[in-house]
Protein backbone atom coordinates (compact mmCIF):
# COMPACT_ATOMS: atom_id res chain seq x y z
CA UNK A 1 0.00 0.00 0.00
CA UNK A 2 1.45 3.42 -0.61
CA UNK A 3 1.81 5.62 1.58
CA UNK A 4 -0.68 8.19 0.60
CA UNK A 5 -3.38 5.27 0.57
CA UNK A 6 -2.45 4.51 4.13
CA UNK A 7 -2.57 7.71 5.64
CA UNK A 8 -5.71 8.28 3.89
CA UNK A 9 -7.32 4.81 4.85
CA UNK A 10 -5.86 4.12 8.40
CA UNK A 11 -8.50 4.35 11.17
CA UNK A 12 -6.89 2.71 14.12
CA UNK A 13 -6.57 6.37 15.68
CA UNK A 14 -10.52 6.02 16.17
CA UNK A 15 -11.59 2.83 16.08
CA UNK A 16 -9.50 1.64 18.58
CA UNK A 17 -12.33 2.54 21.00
CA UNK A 18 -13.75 -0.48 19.23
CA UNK A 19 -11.47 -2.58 20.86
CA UNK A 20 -13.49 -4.36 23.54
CA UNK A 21 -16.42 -5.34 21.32
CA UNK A 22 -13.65 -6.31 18.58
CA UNK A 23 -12.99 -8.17 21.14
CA UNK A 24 -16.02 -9.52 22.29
CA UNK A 25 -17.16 -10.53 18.99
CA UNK A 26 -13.95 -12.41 18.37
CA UNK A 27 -14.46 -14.52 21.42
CA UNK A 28 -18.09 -15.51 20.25
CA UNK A 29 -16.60 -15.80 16.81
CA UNK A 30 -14.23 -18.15 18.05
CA UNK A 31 -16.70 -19.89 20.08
CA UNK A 32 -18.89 -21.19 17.04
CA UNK A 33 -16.21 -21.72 14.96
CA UNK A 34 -15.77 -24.11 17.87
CA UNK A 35 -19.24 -25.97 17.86
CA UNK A 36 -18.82 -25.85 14.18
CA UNK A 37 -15.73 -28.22 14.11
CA UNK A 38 -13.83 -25.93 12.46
CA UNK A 39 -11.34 -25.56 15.55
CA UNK A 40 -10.35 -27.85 17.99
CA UNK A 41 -11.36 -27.18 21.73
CA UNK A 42 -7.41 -26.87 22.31
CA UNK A 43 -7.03 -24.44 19.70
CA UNK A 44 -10.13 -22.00 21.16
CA UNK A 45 -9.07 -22.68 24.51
CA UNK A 46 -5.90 -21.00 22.79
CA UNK A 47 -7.39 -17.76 21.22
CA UNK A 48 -9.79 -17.11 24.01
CA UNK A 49 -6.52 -16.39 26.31
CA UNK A 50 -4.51 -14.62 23.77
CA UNK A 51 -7.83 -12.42 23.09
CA UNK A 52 -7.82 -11.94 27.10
CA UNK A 53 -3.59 -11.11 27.05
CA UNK A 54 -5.02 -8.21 24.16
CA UNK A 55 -7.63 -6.48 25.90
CA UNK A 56 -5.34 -6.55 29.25
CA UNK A 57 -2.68 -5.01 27.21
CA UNK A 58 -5.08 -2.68 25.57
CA UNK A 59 -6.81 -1.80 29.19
CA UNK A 60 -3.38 -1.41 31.00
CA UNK A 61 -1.95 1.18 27.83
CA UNK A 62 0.21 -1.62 27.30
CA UNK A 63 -0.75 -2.40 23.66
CA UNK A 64 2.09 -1.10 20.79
CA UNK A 65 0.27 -0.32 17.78
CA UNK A 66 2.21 -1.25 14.50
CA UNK A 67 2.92 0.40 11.63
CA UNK A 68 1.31 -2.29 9.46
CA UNK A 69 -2.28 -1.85 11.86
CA UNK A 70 -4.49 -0.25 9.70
CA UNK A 71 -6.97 -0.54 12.08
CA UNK A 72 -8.49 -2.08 15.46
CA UNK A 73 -9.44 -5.55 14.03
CA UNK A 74 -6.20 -5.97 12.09
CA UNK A 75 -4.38 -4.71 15.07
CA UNK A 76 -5.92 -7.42 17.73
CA UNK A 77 -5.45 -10.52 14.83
CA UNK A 78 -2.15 -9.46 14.39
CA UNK A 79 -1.52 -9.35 18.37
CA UNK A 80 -2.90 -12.58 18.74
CA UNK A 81 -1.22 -14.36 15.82
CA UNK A 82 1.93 -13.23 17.45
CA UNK A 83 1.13 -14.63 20.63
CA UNK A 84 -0.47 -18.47 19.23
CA UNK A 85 1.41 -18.46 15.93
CA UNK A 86 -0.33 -20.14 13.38
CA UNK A 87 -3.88 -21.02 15.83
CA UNK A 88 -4.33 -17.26 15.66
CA UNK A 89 -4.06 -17.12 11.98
CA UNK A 90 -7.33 -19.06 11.81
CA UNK A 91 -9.45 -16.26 14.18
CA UNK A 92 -10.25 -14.60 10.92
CA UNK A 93 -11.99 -18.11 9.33
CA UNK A 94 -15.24 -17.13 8.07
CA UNK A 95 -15.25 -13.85 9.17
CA UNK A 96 -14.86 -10.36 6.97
CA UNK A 97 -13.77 -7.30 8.20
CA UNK A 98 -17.60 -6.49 6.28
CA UNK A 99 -19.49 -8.25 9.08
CA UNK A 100 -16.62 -8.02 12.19
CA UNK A 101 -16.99 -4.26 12.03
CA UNK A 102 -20.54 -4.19 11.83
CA UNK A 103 -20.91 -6.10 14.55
CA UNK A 104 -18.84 -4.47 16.45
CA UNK A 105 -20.16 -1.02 15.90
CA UNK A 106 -23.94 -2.18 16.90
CA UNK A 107 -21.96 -3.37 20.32
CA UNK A 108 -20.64 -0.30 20.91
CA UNK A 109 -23.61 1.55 19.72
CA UNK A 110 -26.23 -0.27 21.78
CA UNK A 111 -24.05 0.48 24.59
CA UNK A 112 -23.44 4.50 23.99
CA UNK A 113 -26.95 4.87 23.54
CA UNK A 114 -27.86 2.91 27.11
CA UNK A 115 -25.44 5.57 28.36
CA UNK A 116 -26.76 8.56 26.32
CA UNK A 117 -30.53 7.41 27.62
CA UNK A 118 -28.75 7.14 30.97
CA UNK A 119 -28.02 10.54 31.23
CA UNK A 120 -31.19 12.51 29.97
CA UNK A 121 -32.76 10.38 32.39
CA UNK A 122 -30.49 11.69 35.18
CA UNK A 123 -31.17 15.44 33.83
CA UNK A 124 -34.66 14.72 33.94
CA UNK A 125 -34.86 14.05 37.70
CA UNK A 126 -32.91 17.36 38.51
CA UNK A 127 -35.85 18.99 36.33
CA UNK A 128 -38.57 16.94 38.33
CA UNK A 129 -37.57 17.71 41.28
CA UNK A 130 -36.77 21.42 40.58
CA UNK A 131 -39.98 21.28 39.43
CA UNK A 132 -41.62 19.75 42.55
CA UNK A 133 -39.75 21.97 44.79
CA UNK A 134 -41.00 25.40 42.80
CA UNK A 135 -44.49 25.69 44.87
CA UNK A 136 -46.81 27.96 43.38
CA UNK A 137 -44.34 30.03 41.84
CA UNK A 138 -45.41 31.46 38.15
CA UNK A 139 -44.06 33.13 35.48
CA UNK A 140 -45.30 34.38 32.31
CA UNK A 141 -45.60 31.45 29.15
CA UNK A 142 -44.56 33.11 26.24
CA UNK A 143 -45.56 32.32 22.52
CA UNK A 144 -43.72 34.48 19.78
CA UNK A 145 -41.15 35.57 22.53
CA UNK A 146 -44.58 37.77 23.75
CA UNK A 147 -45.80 37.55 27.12
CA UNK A 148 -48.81 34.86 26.92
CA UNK A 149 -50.05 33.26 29.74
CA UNK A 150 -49.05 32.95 33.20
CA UNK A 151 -47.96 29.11 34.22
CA UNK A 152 -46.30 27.46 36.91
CA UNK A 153 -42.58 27.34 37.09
CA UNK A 154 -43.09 23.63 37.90
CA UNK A 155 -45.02 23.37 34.33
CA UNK A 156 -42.61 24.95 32.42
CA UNK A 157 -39.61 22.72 34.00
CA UNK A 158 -42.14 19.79 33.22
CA UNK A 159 -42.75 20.86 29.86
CA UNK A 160 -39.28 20.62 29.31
CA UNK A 161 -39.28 16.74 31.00
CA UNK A 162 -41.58 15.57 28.73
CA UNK A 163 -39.93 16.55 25.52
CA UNK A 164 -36.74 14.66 26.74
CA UNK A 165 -38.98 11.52 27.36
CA UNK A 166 -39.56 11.44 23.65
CA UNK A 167 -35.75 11.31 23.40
CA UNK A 168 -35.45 8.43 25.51
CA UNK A 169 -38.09 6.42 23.70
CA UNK A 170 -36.26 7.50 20.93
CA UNK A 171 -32.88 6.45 21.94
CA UNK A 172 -34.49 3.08 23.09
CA UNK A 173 -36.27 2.37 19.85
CA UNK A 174 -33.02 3.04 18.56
CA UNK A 175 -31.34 0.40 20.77
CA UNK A 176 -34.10 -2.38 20.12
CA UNK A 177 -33.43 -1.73 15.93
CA UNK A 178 -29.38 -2.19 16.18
CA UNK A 179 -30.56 -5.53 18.23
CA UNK A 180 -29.74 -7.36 15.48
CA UNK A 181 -25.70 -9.66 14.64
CA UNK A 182 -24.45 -9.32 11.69
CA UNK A 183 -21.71 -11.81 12.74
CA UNK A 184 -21.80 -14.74 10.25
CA UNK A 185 -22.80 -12.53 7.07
CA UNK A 186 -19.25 -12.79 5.79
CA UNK A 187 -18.08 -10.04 3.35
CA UNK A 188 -21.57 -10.67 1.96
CA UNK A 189 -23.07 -13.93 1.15
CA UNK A 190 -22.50 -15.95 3.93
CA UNK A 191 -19.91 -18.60 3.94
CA UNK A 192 -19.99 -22.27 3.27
CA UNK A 193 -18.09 -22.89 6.40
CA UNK A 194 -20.43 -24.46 8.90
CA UNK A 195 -20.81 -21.14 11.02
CA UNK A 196 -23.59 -20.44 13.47
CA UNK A 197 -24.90 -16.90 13.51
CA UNK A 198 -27.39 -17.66 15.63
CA UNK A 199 -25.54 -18.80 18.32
CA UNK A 200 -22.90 -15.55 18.25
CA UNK A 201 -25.78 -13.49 18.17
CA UNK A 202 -27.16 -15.11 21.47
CA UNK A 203 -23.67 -14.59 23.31
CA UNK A 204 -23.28 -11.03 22.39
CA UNK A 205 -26.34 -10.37 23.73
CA UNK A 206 -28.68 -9.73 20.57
CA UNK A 207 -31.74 -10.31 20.17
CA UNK A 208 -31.76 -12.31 16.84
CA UNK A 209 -29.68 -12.10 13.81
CA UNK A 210 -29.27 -10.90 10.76
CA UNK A 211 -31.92 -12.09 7.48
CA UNK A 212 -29.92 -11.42 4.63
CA UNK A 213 -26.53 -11.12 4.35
CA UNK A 214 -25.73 -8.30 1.88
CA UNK A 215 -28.03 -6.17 3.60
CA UNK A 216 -26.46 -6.60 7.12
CA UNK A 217 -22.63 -5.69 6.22
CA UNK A 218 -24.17 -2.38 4.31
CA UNK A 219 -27.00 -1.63 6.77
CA UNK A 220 -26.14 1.99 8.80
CA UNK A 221 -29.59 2.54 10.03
CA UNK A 222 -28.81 2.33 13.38
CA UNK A 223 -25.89 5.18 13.13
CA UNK A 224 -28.26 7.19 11.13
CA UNK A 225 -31.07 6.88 13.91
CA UNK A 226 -28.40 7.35 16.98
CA UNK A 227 -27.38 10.19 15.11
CA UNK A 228 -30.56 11.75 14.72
CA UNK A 229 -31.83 11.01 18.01
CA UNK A 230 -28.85 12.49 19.90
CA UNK A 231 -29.28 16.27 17.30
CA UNK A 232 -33.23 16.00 17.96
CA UNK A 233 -32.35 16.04 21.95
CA UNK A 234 -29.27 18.54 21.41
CA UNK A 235 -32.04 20.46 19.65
CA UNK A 236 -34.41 19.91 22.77
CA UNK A 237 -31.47 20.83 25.32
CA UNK A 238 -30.20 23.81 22.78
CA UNK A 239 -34.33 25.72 23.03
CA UNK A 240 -33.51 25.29 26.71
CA UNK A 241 -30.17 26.51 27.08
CA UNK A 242 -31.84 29.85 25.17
CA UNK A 243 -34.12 30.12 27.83
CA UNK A 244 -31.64 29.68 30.39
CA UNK A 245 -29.50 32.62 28.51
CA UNK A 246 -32.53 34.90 28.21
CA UNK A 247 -33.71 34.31 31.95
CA UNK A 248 -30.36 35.05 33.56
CA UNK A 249 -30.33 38.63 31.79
CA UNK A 250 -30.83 41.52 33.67
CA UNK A 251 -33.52 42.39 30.83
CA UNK A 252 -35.40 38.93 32.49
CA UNK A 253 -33.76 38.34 36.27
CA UNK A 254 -35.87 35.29 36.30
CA UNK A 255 -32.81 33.25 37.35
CA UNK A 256 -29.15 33.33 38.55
CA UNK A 257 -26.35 30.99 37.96
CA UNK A 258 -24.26 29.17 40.32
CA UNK A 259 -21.02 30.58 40.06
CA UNK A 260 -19.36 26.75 39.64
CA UNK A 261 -21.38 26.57 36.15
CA UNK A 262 -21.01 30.06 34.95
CA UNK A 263 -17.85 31.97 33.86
CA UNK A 264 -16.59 35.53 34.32
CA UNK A 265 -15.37 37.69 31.57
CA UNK A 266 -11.63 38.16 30.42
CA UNK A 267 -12.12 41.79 30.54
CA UNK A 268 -15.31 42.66 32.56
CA UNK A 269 -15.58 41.89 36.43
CA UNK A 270 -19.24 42.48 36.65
CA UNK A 271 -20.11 39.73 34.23
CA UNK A 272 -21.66 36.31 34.69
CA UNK A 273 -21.93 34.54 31.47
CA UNK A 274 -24.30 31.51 31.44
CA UNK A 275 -21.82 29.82 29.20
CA UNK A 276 -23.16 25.77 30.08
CA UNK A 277 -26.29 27.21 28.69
CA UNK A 278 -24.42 28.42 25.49
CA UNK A 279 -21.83 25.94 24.47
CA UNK A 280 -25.46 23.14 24.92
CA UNK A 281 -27.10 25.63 22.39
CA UNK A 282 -23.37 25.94 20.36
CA UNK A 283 -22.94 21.78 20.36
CA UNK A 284 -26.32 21.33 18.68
CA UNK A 285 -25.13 22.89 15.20
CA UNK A 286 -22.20 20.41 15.19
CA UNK A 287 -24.92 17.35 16.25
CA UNK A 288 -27.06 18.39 13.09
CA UNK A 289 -23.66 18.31 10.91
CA UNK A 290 -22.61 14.77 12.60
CA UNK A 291 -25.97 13.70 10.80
CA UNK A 292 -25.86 15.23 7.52
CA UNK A 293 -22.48 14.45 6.71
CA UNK A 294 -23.84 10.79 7.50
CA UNK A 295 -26.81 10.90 5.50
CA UNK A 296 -25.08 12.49 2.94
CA UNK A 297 -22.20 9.34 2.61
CA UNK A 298 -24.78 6.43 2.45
CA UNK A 299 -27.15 8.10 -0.07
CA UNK A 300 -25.00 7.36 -3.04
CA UNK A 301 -24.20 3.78 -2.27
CA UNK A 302 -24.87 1.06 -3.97
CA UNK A 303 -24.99 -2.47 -1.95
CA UNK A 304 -22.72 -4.14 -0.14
CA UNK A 305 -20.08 -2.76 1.60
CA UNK A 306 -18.11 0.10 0.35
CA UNK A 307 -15.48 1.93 2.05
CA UNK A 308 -17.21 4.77 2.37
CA UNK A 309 -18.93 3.59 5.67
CA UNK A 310 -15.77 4.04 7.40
CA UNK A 311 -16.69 7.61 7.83
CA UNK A 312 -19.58 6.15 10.07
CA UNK A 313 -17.44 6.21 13.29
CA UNK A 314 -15.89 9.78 14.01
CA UNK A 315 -19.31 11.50 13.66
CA UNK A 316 -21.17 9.13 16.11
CA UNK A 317 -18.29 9.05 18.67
CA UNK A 318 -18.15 12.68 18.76
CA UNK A 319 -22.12 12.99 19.20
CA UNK A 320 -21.77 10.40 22.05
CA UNK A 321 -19.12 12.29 23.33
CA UNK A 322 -20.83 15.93 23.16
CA UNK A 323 -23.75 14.74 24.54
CA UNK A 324 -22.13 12.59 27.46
CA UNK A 325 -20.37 16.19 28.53
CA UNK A 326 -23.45 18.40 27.94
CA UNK A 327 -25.94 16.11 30.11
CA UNK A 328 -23.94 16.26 33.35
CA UNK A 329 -22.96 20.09 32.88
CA UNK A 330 -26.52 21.07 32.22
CA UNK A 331 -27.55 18.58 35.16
CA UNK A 332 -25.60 20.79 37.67
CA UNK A 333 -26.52 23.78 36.68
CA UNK A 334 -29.80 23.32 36.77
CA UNK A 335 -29.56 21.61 40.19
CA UNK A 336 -27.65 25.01 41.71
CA UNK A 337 -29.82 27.68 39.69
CA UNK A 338 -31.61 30.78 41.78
CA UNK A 339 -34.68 31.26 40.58
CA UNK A 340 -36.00 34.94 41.40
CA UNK A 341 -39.19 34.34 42.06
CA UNK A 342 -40.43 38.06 42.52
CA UNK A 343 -38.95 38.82 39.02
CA UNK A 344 -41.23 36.28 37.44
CA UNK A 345 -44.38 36.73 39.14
CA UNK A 346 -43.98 40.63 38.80
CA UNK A 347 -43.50 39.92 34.64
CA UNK A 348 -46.52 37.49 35.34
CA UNK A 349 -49.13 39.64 36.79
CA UNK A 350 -49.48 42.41 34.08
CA UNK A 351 -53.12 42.88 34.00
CA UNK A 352 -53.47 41.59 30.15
CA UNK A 353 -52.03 38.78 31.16
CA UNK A 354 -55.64 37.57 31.69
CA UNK A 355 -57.23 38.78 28.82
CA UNK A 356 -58.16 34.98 27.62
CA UNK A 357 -59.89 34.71 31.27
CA UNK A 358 -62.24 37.53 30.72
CA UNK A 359 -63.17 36.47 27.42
CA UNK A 360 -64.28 32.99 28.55
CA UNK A 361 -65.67 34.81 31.33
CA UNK A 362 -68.39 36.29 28.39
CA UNK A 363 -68.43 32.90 26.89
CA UNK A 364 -69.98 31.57 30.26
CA UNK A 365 -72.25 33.91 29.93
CA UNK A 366 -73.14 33.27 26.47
CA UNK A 367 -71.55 35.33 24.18
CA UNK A 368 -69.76 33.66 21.21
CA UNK A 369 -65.67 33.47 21.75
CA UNK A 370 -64.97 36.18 18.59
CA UNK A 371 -67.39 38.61 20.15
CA UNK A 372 -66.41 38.12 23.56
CA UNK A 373 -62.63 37.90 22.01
CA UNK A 374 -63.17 41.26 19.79
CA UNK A 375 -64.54 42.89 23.36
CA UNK A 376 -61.71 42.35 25.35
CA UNK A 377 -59.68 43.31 22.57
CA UNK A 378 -60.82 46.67 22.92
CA UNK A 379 -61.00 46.86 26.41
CA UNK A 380 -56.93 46.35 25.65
CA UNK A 381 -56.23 48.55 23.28
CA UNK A 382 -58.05 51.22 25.39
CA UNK A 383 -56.33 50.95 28.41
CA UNK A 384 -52.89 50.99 26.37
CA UNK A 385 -54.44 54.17 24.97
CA UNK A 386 -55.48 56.13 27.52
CA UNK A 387 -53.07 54.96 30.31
CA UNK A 388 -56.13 53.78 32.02
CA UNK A 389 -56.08 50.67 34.40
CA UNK A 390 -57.53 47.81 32.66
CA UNK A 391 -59.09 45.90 35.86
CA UNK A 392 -60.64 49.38 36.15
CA UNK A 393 -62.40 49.02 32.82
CA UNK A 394 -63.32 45.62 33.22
CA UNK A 395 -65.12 46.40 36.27
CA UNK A 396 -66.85 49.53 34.32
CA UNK A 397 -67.76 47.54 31.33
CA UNK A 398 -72.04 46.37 31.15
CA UNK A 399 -70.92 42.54 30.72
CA UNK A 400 -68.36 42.29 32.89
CA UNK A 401 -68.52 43.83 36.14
CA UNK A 402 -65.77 43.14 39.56
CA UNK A 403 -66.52 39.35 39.74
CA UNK A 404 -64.43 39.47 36.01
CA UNK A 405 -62.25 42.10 37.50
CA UNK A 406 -61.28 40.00 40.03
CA UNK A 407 -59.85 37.53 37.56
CA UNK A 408 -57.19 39.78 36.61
CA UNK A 409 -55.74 39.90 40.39
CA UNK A 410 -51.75 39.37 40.91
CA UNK A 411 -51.78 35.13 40.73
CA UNK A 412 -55.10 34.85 39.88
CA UNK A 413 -54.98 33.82 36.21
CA UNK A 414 -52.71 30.31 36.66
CA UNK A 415 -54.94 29.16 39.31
CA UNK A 416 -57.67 29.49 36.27
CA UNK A 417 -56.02 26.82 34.53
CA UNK A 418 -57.99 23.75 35.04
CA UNK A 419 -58.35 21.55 31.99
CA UNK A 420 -55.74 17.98 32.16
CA UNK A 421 -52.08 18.77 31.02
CA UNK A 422 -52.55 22.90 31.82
CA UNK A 423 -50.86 25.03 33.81
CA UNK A 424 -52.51 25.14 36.52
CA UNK A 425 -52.26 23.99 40.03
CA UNK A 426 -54.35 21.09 40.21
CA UNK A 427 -53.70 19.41 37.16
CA UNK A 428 -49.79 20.13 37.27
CA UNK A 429 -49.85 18.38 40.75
CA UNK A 430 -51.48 15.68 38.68
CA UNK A 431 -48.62 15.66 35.98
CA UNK A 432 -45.94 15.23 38.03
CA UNK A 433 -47.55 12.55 39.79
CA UNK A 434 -47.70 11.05 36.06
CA UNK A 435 -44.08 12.28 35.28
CA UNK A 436 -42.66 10.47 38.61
CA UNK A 437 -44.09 7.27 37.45
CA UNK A 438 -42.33 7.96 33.60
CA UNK A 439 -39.31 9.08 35.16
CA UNK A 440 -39.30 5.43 36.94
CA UNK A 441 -40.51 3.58 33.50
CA UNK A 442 -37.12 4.94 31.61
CA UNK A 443 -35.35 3.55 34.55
CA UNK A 444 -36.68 0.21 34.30
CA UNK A 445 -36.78 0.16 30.39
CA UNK A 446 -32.77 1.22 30.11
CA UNK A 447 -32.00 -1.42 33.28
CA UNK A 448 -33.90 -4.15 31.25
CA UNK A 449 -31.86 -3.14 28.18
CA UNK A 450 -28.40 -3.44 30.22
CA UNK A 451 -28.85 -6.63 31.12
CA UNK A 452 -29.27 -7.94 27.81
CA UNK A 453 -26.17 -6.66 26.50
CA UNK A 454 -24.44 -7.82 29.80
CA UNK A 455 -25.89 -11.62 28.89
CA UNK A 456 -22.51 -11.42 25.76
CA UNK A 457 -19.43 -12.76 26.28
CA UNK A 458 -15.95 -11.16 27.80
């Protein structure tokens, strides 16, 4: 190989973190090649300790990486060959590097998205129970960036909870699709070696195995769908990191920042810069490239393997990676935030605030919504024009009167909100009683997951 080809095809520098599932699929590998009859029990019993004398080498730092490694899989069959001699040059026997790396990438895949489910989980609860600590605190709800609706600071955080249990179904639908070995598909028809996929597929923990052969050493799916599932919840964490941004300005003051998870400024003493918040809102551009630049690769190719789905690794590791340091960092910063209270209420309890409460005030009383709707609407735009006090109006107007007056009353308004899944006191108790019992579900769901990967062989 020259020496431009190499440097341009030589992936050892990444997919060394490959290693232990390499691993792990070599000792099932070996293991049915076993049962088949194509080794002798000596000769396994032989490559299951050299494959052992690797990944302590490997683990310890110990392993030398040779020029002639042009990546993980060559690098461990070479290691072992030079520990077993001429045994270890049969570890590769109806095996490709097509259906070795596949395999091992739904290993580690499976795995890194147990982890990445793991941790939204984990930043859920510090949003529950920030949630279930916040009381009766409100703020205003905002649609358009406009002052809505006032809601319960313990619906908002929920809010937020919810849309990360979509990622974790996500990321667990994503897991139960990669549950598939593609051990045994050879470069891509098989072999007519007397192999036994199912078997391998059982000690590594999957589910089942592969159906065809040509489609399971080209199949990317699952990197496409971890990919997608880890921007769609950088995405969810990136909307809140805005807020977080906005409601530590002095323009909001809804919040403060611990100083541990904020950051000073290289020239400014006064400032507090809710940079967590940023970098989380930052990291979700480079999540959304990590997917198109996937996407991008596979649409053009034709089936089986090409070499083009080398470029499957880098992007997912790093979108493991990002996420695995933004889910902790947002975690503790939301577990140490201030919230100011007073600030939020204060924004909260502008009088038009309730405007929607006096019109279905009229619609109780029979009025259709657009006329009742057009009436407060002046009402509104009258008190904005004349400077005059708006519960004073309401109280003035014919239909209306001081019971509807009273509706517009500082922390009135969210305790209006009465329908299932609102914002108001009630019902939000009732959600998080619901939300407690998810939070738990995601628990039990990623546990049950764990030990089915734990079930392969080491």
């Amino acid at each position: 190989m020259a020496e431009e080809v190499a440097a341009l095809s030589v992936s050892i520098h990444y997919d060394i973190a490959l290693a232990h599932d390499d691993i792990a699929g070599s000792h099932a590998h070996v293991d049915g090649l076993v049962r088949g009859g194509i080794l002798t029990t000596k000769e396994g019993d032989d490559l299951h300790g050299a494959l052992r004398a690797v990944e302590e080498e490997i683990e310890s730092g110990n392993f030398r990486i040779d020029p002639s490694d042009e990546d993980i899989h060559t690098a461990v069959e070479r290691r072992v060959t030079e520990l077993v001699g001429d045994t270890g040059a049969k570890l590769h026997t109806g095996r490709s590097r097509n259906d070795q790396v596949a395999t091992d990438l739904r290993l580690w895949t499976r795995r890194a998205l147990l982890d990445v489910a793991e941790g939204v989980v984990a930043f859920q609860e510090t949003l529950f129970e920030r949630a279930a600590a916040a009381g009766v605190a409100y703020l205003p709800g905002y649609t358009h960036l406009q002052r809505a609706q006032p809601v319960l600071l313990s619906h908002h955080l929920a809010a937020h909870c919810w849309a990360l249990s979509r990622d974790v179904d996500r990321l667990l639908a994503s897991f139960d699709r990669a549950d598939a070995s593609p051990l045994g598909a050879g470069a891509l028809a098989g072999s007519s070696l007397p192999l036994d996929p199912d078997g391998t597929a059982t000690a590594l923990g999957f589910s089942s195995r592969f159906e065809n052969s040509l489609d399971a050493v080209s199949d990317r799916d699952f990197v496409a769908e971890a990919l997608f599932d880890i921007a769609l919840l950088g995405i969810h964490l990136s909307r809140l990191g805005e807020e977080i941004v906005l409601w530590s300005s002095d323009e909001f003051g809804f919040c403060t920042l611990d100083d541990a998870f904020a950051t000073g400024s290289s020239m400014l003493p006064q400032k507090k810069n809710a940079d967590v918040a940023e970098l989380t809102r930052g990291k979700s551009g480079r999540l959304v490239g990590n997917l198109t630049g996937l996407l991008v690769t596979l649409k053009g190719l034709p089936l089986a393997y090409n070499r083009d789905l080398q470029e499957d690794k880098e992007p997912l590791f790093d979108s493991v990676a990002q996420m695995l340091g933004i889910l902790p960092a947002l975690r503790g910063m939301f577990a140490t935030i201030r919230w100011n209270t007073a600030a939020m209420e204060r924004a909260a309890d502008t009088p038009g605030a309730a405007a929607v409460d006096i019109a279905e005030f009229l619609v109780r009383s029979g009025i259709p919504f657009r006329q009742a709707h057009a009436i407060v609407g002046g009402l509104v735009a009258d008190a904005e024009a004349t400077g005059t006090d708006l519960r004073e109006l309401i109280a003035r107007h014919e239909l209306l009167g001081e019971e509807a007056a009273r509706l517009v009353d500082p922390g009135t308004p969210v305790t209006n909100r009465t329908t299932p899944g609102g914002a108001g006191p009630l019902v939000v108790a009732d959600q998080l009683e619901r939300l407690h019992s998810t939070l738990d579900a995601e628990r039990a769901e990623i546990e049950n997951r764990r030990q089915l990967g734990d079930r392969s062989v080491s």
